[in-house]
PDB file of N, CA and C in Angstrom:
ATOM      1  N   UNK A   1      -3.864   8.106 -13.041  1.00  0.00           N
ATOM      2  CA  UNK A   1      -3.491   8.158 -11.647  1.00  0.00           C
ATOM      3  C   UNK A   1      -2.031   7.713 -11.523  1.00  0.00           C
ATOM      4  N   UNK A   2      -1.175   8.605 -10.676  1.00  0.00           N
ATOM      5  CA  UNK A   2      -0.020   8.577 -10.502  1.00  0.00           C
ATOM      6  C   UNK A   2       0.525   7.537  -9.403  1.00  0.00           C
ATOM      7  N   UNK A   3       0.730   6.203  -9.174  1.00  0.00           N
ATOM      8  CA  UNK A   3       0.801   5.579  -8.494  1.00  0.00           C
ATOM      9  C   UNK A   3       2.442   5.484  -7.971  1.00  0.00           C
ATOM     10  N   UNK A   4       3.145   5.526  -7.102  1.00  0.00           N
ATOM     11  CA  UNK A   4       4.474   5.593  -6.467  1.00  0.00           C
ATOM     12  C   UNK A   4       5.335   4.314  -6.092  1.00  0.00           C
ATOM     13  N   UNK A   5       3.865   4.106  -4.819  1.00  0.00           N
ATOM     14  CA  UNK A   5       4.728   3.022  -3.785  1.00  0.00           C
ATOM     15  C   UNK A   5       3.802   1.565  -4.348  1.00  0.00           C
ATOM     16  N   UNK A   6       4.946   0.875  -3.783  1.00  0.00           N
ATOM     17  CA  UNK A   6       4.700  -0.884  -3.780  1.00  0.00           C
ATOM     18  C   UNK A   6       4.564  -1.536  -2.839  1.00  0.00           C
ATOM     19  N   UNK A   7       3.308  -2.423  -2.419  1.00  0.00           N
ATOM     20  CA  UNK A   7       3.060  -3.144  -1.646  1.00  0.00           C
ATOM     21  C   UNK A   7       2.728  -4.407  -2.114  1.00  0.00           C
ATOM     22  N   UNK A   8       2.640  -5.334  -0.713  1.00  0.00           N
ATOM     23  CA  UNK A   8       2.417  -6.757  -1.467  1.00  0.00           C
ATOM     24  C   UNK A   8       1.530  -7.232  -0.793  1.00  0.00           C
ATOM     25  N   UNK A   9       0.378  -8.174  -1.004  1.00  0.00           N
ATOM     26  CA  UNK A   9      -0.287  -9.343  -0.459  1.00  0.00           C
ATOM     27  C   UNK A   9       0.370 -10.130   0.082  1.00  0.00           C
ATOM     28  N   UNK A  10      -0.238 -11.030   1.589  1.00  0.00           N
ATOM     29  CA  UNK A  10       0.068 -11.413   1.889  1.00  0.00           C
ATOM     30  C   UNK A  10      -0.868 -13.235   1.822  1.00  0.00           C
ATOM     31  N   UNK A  11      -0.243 -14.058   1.642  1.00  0.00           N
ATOM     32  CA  UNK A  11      -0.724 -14.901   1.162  1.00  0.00           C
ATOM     33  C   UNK A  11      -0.729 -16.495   2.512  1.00  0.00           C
ATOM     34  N   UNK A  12      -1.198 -17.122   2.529  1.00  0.00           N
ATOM     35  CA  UNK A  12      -1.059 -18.500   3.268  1.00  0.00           C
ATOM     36  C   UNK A  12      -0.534 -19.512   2.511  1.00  0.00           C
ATOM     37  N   UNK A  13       0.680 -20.015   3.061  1.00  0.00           N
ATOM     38  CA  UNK A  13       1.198 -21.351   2.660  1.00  0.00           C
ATOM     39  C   UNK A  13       1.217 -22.238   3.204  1.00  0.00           C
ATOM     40  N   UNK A  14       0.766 -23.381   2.436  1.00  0.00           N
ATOM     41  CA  UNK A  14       1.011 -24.797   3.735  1.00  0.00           C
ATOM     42  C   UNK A  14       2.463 -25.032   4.192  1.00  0.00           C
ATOM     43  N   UNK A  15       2.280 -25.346   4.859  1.00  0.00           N
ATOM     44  CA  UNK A  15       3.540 -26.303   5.634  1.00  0.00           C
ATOM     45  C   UNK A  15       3.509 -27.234   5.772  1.00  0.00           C
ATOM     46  N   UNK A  16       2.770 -28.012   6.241  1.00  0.00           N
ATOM     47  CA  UNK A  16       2.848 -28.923   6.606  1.00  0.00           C
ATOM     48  C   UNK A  16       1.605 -29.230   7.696  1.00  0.00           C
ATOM     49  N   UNK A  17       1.697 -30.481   8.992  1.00  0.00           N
ATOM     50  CA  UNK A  17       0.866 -31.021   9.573  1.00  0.00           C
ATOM     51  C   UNK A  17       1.640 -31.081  11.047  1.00  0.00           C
ATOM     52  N   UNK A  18       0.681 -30.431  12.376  1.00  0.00           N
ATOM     53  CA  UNK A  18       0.946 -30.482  13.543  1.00  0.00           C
ATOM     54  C   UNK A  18       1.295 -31.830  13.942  1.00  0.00           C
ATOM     55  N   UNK A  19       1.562 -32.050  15.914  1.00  0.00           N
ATOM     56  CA  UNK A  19       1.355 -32.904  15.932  1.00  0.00           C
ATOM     57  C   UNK A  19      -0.255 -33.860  16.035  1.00  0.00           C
ATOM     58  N   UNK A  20      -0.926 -32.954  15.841  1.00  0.00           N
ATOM     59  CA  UNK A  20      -2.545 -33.481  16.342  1.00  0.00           C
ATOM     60  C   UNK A  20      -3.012 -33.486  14.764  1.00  0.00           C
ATOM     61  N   UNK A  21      -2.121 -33.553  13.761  1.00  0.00           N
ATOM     62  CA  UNK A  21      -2.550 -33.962  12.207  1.00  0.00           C
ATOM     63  C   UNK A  21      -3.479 -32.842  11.638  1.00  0.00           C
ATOM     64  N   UNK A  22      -3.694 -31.284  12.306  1.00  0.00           N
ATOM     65  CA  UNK A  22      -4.057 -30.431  11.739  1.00  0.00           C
ATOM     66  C   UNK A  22      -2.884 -29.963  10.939  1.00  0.00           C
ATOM     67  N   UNK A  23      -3.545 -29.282  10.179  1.00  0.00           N
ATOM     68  CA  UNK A  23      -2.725 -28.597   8.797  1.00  0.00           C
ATOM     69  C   UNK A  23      -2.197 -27.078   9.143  1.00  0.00           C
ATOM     70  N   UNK A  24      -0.973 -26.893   9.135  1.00  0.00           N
ATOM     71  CA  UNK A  24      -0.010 -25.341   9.413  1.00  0.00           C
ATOM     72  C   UNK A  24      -0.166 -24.926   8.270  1.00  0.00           C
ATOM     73  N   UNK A  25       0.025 -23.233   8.555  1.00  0.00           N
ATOM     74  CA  UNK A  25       0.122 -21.886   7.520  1.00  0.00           C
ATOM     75  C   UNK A  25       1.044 -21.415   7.953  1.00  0.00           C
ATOM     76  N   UNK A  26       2.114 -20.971   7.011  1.00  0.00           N
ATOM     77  CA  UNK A  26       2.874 -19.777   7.417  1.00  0.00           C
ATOM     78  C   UNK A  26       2.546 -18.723   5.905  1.00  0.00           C
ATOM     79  N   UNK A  27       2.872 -17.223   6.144  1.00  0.00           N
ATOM     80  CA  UNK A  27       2.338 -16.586   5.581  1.00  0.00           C
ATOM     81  C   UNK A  27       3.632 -16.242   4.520  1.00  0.00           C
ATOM     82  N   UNK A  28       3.388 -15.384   3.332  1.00  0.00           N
ATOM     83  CA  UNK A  28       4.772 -15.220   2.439  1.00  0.00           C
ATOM     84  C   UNK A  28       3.529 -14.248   1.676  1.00  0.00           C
ATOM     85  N   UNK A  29       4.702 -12.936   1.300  1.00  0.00           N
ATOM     86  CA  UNK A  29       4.370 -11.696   0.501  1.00  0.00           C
ATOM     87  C   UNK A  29       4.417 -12.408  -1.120  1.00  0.00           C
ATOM     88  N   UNK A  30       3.234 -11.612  -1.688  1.00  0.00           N
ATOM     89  CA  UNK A  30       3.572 -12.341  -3.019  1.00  0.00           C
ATOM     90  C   UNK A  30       2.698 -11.068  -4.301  1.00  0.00           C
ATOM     91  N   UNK A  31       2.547 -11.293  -4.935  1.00  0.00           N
ATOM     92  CA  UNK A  31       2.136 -10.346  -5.895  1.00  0.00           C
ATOM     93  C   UNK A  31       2.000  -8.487  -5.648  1.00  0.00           C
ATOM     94  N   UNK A  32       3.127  -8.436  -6.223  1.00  0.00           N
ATOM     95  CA  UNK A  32       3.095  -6.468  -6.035  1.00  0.00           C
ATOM     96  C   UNK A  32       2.478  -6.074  -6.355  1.00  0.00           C
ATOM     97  N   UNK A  33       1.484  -4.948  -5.953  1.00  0.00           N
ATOM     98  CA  UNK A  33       0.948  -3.861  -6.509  1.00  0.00           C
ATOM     99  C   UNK A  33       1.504  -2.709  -6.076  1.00  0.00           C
ATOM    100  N   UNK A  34       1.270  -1.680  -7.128  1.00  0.00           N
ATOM    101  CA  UNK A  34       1.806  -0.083  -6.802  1.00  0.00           C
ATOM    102  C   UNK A  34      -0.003   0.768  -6.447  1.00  0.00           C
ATOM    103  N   UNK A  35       0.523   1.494  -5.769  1.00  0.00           N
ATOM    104  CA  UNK A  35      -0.828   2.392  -4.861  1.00  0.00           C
ATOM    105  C   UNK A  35       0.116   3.710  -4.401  1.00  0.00           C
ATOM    106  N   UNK A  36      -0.802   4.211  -3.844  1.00  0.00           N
ATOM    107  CA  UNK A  36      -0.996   5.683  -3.188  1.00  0.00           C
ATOM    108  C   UNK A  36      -1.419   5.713  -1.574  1.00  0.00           C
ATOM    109  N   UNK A  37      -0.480   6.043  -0.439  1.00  0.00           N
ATOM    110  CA  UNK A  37      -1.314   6.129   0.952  1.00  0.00           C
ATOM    111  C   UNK A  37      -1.825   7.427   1.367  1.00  0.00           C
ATOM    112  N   UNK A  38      -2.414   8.331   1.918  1.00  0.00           N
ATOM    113  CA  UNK A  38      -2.803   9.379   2.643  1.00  0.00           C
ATOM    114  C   UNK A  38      -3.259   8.466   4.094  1.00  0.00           C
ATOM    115  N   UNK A  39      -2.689   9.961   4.729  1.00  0.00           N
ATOM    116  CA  UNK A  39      -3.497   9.487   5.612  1.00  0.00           C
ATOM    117  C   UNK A  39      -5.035  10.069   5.926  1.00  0.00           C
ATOM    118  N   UNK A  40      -5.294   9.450   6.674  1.00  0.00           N
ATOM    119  CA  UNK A  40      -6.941   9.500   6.799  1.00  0.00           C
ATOM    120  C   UNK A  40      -7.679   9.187   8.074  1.00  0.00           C
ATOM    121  N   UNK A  41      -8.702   9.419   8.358  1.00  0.00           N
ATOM    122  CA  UNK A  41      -9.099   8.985   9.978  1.00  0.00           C
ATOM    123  C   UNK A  41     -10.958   8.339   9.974  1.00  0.00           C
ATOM    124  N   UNK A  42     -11.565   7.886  11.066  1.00  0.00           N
ATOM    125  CA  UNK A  42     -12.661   7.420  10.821  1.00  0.00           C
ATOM    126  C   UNK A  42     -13.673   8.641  10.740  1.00  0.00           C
ATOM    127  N   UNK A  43     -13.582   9.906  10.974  1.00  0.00           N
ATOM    128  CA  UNK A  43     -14.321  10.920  10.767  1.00  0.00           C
ATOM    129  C   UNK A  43     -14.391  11.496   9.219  1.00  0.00           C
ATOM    130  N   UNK A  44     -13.271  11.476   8.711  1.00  0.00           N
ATOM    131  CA  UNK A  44     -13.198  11.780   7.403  1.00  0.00           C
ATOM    132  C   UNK A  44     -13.941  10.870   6.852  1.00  0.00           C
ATOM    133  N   UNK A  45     -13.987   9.172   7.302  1.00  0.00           N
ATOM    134  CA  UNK A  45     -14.357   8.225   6.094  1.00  0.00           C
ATOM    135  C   UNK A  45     -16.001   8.412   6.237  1.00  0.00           C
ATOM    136  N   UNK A  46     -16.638   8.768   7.680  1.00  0.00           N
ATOM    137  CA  UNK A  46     -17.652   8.891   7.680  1.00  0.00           C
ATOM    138  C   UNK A  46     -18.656  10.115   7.085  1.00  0.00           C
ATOM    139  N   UNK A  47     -17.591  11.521   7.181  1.00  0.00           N
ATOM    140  CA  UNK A  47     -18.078  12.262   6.566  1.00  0.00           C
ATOM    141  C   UNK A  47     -18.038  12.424   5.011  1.00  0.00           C
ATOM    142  N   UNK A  48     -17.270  11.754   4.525  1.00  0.00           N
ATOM    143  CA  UNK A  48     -16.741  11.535   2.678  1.00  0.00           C
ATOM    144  C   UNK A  48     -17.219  10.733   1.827  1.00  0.00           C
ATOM    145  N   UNK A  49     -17.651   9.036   3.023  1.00  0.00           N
ATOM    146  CA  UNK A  49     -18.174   8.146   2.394  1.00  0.00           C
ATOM    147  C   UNK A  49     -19.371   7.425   2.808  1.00  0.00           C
ATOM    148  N   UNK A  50     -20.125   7.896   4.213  1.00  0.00           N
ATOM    149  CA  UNK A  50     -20.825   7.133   5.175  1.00  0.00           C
ATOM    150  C   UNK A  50     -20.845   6.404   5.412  1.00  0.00           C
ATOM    151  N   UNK A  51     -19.010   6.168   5.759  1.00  0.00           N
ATOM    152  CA  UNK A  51     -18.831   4.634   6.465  1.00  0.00           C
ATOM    153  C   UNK A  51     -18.213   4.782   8.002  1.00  0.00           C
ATOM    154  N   UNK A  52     -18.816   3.844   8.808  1.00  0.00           N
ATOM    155  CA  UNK A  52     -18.825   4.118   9.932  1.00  0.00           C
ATOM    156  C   UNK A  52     -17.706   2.982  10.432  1.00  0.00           C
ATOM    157  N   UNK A  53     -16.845   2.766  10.085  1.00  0.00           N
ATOM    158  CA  UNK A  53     -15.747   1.897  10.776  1.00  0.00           C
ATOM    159  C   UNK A  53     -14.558   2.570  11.422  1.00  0.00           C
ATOM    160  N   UNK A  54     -14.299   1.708  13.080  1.00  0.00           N
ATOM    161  CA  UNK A  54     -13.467   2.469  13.844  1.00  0.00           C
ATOM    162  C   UNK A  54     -12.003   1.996  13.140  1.00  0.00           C
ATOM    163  N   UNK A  55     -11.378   2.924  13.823  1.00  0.00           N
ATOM    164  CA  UNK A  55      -9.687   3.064  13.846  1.00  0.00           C
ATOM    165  C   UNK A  55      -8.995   2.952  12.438  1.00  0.00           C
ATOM    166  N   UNK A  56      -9.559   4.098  11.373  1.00  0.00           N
ATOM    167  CA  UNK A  56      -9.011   4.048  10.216  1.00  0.00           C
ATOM    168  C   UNK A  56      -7.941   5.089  10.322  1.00  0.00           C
ATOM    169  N   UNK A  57      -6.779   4.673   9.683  1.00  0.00           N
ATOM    170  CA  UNK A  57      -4.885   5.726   9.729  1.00  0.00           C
ATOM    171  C   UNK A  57      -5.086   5.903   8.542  1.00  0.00           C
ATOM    172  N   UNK A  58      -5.295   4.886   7.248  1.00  0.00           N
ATOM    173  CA  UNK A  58      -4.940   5.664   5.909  1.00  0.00           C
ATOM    174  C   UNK A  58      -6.161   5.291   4.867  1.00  0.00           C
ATOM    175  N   UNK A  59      -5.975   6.173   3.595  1.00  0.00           N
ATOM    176  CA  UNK A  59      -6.952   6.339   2.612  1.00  0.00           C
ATOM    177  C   UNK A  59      -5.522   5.518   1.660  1.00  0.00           C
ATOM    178  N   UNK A  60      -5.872   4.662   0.794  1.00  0.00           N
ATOM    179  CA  UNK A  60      -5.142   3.829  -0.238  1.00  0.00           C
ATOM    180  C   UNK A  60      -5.346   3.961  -1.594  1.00  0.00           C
ATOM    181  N   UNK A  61      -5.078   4.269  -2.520  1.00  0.00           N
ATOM    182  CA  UNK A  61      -5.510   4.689  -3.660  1.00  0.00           C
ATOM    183  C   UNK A  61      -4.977   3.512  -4.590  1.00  0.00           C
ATOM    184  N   UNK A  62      -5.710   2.848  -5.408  1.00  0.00           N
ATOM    185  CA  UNK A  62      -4.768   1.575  -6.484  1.00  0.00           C
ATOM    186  C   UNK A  62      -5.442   1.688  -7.639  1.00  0.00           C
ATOM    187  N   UNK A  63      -5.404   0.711  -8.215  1.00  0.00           N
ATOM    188  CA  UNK A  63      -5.439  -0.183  -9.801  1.00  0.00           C
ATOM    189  C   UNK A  63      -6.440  -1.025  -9.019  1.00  0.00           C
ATOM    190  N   UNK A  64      -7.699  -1.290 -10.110  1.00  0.00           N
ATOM    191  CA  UNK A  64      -8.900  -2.394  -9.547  1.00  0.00           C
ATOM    192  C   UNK A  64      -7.910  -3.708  -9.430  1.00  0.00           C
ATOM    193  N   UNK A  65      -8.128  -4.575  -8.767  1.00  0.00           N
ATOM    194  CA  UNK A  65      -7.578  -5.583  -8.270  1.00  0.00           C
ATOM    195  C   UNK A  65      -8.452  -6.898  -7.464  1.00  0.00           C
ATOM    196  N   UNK A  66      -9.329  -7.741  -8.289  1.00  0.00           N
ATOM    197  CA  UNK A  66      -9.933  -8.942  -7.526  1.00  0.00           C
ATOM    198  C   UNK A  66      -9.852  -9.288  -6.409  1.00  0.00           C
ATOM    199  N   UNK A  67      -8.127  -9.460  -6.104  1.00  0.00           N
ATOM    200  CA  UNK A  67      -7.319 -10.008  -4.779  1.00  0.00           C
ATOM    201  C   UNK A  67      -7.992  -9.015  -3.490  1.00  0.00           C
ATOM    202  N   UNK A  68      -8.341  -8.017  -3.432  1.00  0.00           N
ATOM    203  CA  UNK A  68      -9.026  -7.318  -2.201  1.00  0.00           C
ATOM    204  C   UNK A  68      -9.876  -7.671  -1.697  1.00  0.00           C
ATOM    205  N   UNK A  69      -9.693  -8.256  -0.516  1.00  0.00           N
ATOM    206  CA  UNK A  69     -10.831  -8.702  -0.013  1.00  0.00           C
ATOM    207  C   UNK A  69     -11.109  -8.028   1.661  1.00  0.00           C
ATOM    208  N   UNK A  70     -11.954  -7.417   2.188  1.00  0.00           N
ATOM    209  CA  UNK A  70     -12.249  -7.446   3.354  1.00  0.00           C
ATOM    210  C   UNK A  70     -11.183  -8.050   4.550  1.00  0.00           C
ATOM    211  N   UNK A  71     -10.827  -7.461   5.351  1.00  0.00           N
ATOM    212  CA  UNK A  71      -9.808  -8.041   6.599  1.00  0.00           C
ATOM    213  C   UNK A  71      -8.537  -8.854   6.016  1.00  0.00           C
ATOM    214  N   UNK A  72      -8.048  -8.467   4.676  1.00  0.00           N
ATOM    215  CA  UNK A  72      -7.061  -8.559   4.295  1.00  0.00           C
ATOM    216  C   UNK A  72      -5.706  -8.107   5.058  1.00  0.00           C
ATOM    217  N   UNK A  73      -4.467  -8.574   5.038  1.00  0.00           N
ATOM    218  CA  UNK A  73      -3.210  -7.665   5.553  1.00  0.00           C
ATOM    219  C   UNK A  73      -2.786  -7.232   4.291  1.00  0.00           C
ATOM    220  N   UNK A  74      -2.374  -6.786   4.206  1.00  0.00           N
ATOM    221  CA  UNK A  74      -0.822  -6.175   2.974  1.00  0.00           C
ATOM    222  C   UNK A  74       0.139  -5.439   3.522  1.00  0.00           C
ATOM    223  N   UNK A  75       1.342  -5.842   2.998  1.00  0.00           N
ATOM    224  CA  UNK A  75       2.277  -5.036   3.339  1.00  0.00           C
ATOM    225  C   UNK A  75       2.908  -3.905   2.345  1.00  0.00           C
ATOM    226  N   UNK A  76       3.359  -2.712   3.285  1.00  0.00           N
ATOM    227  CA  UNK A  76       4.138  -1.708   2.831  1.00  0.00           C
ATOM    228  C   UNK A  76       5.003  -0.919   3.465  1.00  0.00           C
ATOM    229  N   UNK A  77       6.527  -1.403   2.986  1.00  0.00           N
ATOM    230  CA  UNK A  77       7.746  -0.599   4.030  1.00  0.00           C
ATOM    231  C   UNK A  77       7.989  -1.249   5.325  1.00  0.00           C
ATOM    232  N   UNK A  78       8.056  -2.764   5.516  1.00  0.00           N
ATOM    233  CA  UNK A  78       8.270  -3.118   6.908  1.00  0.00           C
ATOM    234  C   UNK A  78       6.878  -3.322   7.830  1.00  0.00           C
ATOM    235  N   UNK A  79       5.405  -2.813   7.209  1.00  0.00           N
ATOM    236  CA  UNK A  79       4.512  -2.442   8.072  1.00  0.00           C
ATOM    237  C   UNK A  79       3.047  -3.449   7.423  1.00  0.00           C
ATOM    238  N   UNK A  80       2.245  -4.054   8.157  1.00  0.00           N
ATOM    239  CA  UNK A  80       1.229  -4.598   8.015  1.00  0.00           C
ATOM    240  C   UNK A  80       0.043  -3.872   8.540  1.00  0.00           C
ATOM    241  N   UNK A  81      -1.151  -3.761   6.927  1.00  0.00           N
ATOM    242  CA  UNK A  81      -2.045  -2.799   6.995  1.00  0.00           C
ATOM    243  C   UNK A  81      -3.445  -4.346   6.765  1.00  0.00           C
ATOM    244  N   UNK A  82      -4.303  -3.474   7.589  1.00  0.00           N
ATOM    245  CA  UNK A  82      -5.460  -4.189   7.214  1.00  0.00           C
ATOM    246  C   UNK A  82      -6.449  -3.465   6.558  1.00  0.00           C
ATOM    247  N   UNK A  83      -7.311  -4.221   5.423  1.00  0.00           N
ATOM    248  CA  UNK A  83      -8.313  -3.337   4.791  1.00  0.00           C
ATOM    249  C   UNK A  83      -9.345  -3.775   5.543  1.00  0.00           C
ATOM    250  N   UNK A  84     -10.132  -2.417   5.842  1.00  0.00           N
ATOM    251  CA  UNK A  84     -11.504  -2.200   6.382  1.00  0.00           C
ATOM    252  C   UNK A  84     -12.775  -1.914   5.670  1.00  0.00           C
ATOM    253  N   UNK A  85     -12.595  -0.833   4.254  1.00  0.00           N
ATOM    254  CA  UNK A  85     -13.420  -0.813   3.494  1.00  0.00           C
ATOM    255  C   UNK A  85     -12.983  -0.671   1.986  1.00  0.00           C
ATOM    256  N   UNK A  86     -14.084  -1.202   0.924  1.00  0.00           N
ATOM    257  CA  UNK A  86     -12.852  -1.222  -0.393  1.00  0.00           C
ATOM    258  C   UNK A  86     -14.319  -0.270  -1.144  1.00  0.00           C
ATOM    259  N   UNK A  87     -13.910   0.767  -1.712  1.00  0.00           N
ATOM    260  CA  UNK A  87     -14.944   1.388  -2.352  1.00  0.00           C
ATOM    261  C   UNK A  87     -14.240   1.179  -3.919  1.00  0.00           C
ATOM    262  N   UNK A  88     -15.143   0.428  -4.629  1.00  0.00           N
ATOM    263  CA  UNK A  88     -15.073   0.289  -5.851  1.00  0.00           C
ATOM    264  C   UNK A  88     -15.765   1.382  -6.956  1.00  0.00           C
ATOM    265  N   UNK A  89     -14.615   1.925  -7.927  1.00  0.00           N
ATOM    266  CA  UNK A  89     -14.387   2.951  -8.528  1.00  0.00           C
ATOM    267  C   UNK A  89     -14.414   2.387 -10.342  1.00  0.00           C
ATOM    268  N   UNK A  90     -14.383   3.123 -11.536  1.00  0.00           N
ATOM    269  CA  UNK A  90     -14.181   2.581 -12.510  1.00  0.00           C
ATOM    270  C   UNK A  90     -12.756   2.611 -12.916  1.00  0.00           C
ATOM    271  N   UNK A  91     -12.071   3.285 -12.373  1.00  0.00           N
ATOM    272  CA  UNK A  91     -11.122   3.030 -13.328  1.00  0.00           C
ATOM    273  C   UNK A  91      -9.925   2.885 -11.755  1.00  0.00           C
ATOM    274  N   UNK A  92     -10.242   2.757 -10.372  1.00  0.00           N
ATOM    275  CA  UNK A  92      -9.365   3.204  -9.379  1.00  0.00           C
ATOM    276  C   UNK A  92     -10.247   2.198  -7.919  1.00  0.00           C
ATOM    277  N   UNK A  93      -9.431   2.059  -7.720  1.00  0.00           N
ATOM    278  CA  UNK A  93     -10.123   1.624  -6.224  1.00  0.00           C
ATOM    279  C   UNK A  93      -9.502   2.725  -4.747  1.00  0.00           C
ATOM    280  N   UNK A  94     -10.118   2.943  -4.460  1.00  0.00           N
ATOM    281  CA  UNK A  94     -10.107   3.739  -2.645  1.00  0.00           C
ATOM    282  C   UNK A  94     -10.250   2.958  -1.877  1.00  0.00           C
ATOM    283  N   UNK A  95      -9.487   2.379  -0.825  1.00  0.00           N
ATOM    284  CA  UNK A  95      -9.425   1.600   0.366  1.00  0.00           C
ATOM    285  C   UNK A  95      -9.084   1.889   1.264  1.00  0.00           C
ATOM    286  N   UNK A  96      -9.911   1.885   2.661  1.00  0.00           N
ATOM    287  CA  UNK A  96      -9.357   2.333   4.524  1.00  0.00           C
ATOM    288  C   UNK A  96      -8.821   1.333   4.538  1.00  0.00           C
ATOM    289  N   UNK A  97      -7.656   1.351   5.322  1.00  0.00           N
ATOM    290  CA  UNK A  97      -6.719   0.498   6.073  1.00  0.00           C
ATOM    291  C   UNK A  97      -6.146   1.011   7.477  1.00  0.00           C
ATOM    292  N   UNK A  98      -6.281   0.022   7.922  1.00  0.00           N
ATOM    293  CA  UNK A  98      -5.714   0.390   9.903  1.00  0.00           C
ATOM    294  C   UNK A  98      -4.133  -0.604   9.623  1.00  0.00           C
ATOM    295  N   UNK A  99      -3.186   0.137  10.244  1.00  0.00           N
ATOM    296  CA  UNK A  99      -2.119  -0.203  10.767  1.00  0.00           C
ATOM    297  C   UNK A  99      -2.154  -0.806  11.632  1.00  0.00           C
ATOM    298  N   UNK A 100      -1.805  -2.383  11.346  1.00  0.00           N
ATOM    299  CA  UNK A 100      -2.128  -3.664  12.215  1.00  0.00           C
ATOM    300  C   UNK A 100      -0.480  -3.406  12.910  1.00  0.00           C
ATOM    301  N   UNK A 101       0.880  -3.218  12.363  1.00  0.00           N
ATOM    302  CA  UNK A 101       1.619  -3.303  13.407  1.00  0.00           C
ATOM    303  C   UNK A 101       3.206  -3.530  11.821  1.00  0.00           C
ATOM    304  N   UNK A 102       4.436  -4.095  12.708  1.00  0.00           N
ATOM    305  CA  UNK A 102       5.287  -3.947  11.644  1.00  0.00           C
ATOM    306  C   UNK A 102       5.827  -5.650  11.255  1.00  0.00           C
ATOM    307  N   UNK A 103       6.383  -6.112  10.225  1.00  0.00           N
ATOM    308  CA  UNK A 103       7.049  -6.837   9.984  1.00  0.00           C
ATOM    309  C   UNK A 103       8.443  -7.003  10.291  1.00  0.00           C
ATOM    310  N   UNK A 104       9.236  -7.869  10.830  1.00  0.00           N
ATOM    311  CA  UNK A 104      10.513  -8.559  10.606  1.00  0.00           C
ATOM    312  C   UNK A 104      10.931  -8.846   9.599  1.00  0.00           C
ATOM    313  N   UNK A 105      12.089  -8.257   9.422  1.00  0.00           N
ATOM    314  CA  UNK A 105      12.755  -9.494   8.153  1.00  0.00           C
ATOM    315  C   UNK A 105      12.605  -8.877   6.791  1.00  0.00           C
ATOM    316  N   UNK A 106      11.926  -7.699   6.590  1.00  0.00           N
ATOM    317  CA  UNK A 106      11.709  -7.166   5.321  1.00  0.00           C
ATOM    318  C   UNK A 106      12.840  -5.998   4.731  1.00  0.00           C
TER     319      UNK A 106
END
């Protein structure tokens, strides 16, 4: 599999402590992976895979990868994607992702 583009995880870092002594996150991109996007919609995923989840934009194509987890973000190109479903493959993973919105600063 011909993989192109690079995206990254997005990860939680401490910061530090409010003033009410709860504990802050700010978030930071960290381990690249290279993948594949199409786009894709929730009719396709239902008719292709019988999965019934709303507001899917793209089909993701990667390298198996542990780090995937359910309601994940990742970024790619300025833009934050969320995974909705991860169909595990042998040698490839297929993942829906909805376009949560864009990043600053990248």
């Amino acid at each position: 599999m011909r993989l192109t583009k690079q995206a990254y995880f997005l990860d939680k870092v401490f910061v530090g402590y409010d003033v009410f002594g709860l504990p802050t996150y700010d978030e930071a991109r960290s381990d690249p992976f290279y993948m594949e996007f199409e786009p894709y919609g929730t009719q396709l995923a239902s008719r292709d895979y019988g999965v019934n989840v709303a507001e899917i934009n793209y089909r993701m194509f990667t390298h198996p990868n542990d780090r995937f987890e359910l309601n994940m973000i990742i970024h790619h190109k300025e833009k934050e994607f969320k995974i909705l479903q991860i169909m595990d493959y042998d040698k490839h993973y297929e993942i829906l992702v909805r376009l949560e919105g864009s990043v600053e600063g990248d």
